[in-house]
PDB file of N, CA and C in Angstrom:
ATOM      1  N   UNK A   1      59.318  25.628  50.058  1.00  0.00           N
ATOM      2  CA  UNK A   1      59.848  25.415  48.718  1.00  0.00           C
ATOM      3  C   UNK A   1      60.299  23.981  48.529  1.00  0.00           C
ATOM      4  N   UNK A   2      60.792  23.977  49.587  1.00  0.00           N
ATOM      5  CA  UNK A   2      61.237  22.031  49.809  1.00  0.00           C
ATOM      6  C   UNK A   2      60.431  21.398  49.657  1.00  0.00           C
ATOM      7  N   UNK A   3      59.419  21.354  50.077  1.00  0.00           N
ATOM      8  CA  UNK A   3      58.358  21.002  50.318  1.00  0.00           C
ATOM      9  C   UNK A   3      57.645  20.663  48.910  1.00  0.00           C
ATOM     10  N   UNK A   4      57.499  21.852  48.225  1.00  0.00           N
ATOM     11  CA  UNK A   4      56.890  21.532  46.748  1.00  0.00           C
ATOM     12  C   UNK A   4      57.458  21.211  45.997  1.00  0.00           C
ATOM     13  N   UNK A   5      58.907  21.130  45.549  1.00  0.00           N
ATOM     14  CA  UNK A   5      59.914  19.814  44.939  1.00  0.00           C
ATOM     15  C   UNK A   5      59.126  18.380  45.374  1.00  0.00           C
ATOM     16  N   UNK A   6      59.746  18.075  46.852  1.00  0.00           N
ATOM     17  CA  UNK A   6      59.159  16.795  47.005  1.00  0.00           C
ATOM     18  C   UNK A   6      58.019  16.444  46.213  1.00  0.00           C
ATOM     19  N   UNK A   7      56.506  17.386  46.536  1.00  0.00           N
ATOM     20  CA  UNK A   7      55.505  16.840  46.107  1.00  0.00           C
ATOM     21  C   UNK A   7      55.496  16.735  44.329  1.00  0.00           C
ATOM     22  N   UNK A   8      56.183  17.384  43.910  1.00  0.00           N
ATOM     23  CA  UNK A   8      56.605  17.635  42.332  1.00  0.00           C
ATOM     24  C   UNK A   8      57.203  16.016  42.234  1.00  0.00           C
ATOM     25  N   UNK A   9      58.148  15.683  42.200  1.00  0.00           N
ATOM     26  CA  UNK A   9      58.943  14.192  42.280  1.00  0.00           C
ATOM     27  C   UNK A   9      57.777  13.091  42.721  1.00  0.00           C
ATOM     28  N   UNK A  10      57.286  13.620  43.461  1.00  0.00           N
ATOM     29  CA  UNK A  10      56.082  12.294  44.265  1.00  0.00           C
ATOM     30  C   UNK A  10      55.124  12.494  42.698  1.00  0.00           C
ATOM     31  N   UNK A  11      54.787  12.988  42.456  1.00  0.00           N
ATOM     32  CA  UNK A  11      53.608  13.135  41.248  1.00  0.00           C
ATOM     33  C   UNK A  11      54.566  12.519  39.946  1.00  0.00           C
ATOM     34  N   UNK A  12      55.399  12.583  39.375  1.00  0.00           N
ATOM     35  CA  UNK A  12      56.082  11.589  38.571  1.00  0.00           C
ATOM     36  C   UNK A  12      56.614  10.388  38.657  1.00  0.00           C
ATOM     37  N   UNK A  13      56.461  10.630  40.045  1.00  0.00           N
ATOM     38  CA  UNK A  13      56.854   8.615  40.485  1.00  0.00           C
ATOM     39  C   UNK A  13      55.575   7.992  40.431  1.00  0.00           C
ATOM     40  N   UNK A  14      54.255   8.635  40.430  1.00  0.00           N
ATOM     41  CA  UNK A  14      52.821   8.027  40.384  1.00  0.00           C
ATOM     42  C   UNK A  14      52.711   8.091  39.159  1.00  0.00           C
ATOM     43  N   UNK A  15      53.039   8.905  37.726  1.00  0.00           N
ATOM     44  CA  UNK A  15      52.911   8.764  36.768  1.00  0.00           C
ATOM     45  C   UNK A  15      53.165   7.651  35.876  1.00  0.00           C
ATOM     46  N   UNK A  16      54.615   7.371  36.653  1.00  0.00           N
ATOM     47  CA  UNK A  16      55.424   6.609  36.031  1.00  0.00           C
ATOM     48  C   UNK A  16      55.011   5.161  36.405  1.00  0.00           C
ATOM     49  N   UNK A  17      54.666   5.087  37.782  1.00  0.00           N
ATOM     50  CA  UNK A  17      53.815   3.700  37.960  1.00  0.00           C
ATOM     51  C   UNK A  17      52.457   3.534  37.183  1.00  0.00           C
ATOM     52  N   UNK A  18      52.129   4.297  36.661  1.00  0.00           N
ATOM     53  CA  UNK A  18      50.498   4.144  36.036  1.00  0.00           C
ATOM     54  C   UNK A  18      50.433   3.837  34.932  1.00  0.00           C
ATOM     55  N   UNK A  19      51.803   4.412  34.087  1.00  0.00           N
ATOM     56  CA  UNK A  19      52.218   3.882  32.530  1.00  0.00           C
ATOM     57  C   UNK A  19      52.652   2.368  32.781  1.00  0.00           C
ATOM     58  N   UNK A  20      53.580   2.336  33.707  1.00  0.00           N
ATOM     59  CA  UNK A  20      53.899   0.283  33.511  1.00  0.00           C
ATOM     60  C   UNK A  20      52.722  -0.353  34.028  1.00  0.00           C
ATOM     61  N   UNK A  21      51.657   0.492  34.851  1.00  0.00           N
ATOM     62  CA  UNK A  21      50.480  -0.823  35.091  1.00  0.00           C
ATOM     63  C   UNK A  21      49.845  -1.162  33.608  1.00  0.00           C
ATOM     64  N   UNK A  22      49.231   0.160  33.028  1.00  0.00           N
ATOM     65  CA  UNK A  22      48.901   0.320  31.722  1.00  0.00           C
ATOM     66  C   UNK A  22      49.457  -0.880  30.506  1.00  0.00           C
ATOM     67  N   UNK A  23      50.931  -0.473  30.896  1.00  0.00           N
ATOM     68  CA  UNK A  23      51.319  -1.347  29.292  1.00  0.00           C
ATOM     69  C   UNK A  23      51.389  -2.711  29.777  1.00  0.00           C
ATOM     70  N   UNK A  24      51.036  -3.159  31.054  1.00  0.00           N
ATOM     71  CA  UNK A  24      50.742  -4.547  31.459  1.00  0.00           C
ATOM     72  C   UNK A  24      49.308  -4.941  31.123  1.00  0.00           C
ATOM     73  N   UNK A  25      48.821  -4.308  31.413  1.00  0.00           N
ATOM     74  CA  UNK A  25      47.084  -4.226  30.728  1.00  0.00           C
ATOM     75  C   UNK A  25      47.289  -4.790  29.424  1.00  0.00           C
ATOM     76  N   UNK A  26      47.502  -4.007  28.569  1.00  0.00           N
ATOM     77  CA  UNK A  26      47.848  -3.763  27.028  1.00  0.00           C
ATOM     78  C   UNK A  26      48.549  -5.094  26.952  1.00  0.00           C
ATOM     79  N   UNK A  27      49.885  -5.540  27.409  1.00  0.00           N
ATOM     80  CA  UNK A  27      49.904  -6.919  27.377  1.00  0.00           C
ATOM     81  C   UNK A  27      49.118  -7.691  27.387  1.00  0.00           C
ATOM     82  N   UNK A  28      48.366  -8.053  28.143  1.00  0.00           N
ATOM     83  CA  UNK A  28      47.853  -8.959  28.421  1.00  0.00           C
ATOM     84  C   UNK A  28      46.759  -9.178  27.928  1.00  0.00           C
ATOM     85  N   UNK A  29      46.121  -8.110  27.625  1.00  0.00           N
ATOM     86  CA  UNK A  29      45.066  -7.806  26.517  1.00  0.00           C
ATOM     87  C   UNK A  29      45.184  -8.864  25.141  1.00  0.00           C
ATOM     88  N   UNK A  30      46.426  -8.234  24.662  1.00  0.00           N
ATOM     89  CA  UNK A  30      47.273  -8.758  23.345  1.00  0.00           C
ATOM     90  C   UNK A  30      47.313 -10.250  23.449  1.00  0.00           C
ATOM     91  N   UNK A  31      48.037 -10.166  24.691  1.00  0.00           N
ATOM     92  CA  UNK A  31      47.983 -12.419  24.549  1.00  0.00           C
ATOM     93  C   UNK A  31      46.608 -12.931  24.920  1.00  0.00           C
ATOM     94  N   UNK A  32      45.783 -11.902  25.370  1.00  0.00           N
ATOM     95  CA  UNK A  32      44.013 -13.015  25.322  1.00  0.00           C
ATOM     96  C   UNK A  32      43.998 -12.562  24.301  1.00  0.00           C
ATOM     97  N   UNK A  33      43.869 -12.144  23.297  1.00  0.00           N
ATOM     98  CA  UNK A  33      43.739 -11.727  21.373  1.00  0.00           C
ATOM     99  C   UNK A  33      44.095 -12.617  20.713  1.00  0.00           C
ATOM    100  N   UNK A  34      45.866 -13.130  21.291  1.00  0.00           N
ATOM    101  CA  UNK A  34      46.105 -13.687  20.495  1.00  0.00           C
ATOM    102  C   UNK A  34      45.908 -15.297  20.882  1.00  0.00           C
ATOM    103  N   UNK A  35      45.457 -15.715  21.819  1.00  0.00           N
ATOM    104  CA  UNK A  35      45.135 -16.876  22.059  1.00  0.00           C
ATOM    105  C   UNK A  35      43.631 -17.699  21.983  1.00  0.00           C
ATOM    106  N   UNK A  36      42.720 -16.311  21.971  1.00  0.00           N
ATOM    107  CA  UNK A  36      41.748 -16.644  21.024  1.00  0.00           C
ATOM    108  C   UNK A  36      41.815 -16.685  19.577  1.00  0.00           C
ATOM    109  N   UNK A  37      42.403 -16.012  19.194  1.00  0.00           N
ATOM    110  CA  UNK A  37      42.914 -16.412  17.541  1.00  0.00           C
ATOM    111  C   UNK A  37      43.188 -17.616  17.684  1.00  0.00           C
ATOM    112  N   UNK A  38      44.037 -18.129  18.137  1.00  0.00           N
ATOM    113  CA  UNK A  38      44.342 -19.807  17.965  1.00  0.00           C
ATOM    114  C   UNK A  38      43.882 -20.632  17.753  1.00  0.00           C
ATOM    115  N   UNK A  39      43.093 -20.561  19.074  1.00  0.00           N
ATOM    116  CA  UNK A  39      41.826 -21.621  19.541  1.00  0.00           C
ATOM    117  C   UNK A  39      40.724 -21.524  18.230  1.00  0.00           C
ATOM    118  N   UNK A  40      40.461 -20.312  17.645  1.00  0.00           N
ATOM    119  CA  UNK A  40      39.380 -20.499  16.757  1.00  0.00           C
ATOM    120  C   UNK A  40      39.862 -20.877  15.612  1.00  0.00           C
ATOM    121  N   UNK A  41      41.086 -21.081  15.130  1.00  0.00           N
ATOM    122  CA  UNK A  41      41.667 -21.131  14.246  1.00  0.00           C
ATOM    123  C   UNK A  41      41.938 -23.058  14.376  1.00  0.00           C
ATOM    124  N   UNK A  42      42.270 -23.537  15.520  1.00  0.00           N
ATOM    125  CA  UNK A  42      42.110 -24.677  15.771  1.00  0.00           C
ATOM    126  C   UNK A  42      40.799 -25.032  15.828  1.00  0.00           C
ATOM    127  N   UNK A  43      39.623 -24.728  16.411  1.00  0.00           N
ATOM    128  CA  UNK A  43      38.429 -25.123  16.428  1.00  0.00           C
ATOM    129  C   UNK A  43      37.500 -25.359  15.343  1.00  0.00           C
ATOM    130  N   UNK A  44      37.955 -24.710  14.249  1.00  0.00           N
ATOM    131  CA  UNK A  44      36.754 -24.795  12.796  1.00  0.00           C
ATOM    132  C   UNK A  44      37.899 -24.526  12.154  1.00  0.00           C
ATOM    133  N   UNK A  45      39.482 -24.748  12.194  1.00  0.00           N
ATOM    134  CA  UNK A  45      40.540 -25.082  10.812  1.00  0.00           C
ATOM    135  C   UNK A  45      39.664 -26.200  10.072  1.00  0.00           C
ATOM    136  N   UNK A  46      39.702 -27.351  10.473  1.00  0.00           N
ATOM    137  CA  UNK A  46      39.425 -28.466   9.957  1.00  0.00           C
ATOM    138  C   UNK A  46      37.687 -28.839   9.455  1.00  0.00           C
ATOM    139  N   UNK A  47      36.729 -27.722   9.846  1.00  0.00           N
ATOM    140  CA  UNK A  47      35.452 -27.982   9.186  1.00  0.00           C
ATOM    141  C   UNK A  47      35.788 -26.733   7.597  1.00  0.00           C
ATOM    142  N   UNK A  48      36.762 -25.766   7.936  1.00  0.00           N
ATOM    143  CA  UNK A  48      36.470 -24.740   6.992  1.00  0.00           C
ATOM    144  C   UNK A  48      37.193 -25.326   5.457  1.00  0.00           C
ATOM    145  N   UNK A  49      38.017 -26.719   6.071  1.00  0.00           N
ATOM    146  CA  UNK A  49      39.202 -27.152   5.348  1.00  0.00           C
ATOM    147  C   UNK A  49      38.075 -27.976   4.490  1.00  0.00           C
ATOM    148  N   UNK A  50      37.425 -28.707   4.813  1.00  0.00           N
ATOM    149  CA  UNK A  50      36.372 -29.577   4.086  1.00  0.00           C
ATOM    150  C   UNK A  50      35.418 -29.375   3.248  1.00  0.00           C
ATOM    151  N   UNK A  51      34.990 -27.723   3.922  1.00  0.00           N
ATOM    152  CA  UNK A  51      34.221 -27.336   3.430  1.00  0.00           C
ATOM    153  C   UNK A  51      34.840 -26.744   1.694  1.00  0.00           C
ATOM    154  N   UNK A  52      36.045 -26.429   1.754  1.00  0.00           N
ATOM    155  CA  UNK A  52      36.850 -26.112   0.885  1.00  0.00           C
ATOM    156  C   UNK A  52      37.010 -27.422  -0.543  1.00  0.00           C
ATOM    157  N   UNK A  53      37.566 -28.424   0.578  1.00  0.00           N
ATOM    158  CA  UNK A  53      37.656 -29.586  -0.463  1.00  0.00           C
ATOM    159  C   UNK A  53      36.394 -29.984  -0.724  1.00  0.00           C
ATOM    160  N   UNK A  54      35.400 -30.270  -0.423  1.00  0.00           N
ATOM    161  CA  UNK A  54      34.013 -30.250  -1.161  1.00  0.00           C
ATOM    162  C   UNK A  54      33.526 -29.739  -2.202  1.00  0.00           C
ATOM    163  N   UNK A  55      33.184 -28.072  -1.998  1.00  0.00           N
ATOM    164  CA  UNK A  55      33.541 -26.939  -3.239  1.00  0.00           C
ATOM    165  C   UNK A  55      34.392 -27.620  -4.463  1.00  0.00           C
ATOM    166  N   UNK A  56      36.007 -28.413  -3.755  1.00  0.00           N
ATOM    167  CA  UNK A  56      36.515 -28.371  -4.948  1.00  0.00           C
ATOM    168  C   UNK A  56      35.805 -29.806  -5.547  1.00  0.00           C
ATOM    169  N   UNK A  57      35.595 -30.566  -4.810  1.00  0.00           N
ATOM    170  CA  UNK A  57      35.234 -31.784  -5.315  1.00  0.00           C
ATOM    171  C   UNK A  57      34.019 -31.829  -6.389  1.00  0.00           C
ATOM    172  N   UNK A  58      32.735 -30.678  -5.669  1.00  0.00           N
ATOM    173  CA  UNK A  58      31.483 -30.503  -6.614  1.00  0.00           C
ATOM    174  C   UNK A  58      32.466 -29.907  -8.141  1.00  0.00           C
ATOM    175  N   UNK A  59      33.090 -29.149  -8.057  1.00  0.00           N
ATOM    176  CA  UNK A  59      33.767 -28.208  -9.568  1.00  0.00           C
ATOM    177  C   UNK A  59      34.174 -29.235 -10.300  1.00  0.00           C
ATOM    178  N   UNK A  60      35.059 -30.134  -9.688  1.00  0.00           N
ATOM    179  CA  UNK A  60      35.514 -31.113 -10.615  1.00  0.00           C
ATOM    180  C   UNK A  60      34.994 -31.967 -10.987  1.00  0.00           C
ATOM    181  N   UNK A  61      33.661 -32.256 -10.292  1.00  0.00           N
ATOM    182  CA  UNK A  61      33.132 -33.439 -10.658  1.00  0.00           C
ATOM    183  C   UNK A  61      31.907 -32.677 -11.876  1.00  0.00           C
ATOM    184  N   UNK A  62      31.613 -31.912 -11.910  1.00  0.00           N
ATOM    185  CA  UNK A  62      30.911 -30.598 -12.720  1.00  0.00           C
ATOM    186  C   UNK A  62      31.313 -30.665 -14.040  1.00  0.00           C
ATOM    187  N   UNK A  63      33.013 -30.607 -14.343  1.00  0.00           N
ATOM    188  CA  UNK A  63      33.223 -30.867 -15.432  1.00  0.00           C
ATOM    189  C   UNK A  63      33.974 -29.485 -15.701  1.00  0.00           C
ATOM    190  N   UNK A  64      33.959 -28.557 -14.977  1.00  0.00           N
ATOM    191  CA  UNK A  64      34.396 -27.319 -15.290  1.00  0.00           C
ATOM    192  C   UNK A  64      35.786 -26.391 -14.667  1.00  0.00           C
ATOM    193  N   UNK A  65      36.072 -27.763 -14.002  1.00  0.00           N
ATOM    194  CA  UNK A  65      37.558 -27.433 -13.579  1.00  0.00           C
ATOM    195  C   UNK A  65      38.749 -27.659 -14.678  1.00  0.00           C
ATOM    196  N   UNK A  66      39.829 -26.626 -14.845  1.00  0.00           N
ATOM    197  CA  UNK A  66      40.745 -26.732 -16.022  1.00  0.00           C
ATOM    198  C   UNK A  66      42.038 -27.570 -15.365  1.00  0.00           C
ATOM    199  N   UNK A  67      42.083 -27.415 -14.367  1.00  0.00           N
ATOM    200  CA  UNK A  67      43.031 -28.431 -13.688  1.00  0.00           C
ATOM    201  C   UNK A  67      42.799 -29.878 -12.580  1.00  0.00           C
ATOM    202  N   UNK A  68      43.466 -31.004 -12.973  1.00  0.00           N
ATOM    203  CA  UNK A  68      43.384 -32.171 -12.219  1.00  0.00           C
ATOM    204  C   UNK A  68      42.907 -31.849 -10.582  1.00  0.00           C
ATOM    205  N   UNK A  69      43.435 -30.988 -10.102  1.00  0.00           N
ATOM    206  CA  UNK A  69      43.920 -30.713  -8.585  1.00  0.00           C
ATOM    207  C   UNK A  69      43.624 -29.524  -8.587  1.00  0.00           C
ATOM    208  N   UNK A  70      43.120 -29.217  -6.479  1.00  0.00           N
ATOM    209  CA  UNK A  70      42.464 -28.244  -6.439  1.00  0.00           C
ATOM    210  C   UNK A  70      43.269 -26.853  -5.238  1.00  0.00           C
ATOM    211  N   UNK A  71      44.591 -27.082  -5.651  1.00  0.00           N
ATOM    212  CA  UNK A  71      45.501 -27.044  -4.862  1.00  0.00           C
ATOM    213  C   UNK A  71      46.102 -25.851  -5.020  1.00  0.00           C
TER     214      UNK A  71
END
């Protein structure tokens, strides 16, 4: 009977280690997610930004923009 307590307790102490490996996973998962977000966000911010002010530049120069600024 002793015996199967112990092994009862031993099987929730393995449980319980398998959930904190898990939500370390899941961490870490999350910060490569979010650090590729960055990087791509740094990598083509500044072509998507141009590409933007261009657009606005063709409109205004078009004649069909109602405001000075494209802001």
């Amino acid at each position: 009977m002793l015996e199967h307590l112990r092994n009862l307790l031993q099987a929730r102490r393995v449980d319980r280690d398998e959930a904190g490996a898990s939500a370390v996973e899941y961490g870490l998962l999350v910060a490569g997610i979010a650090a590729l977000i960055v990087a791509v966000v740094f990598l083509f911010g500044g072509m998507i930004s141009d590409t933007f002010n261009d657009t606005c530049a063709t409109i205004q120069a078009d004649g069909q923009s109602t405001s000075n600024s494209c802001t």
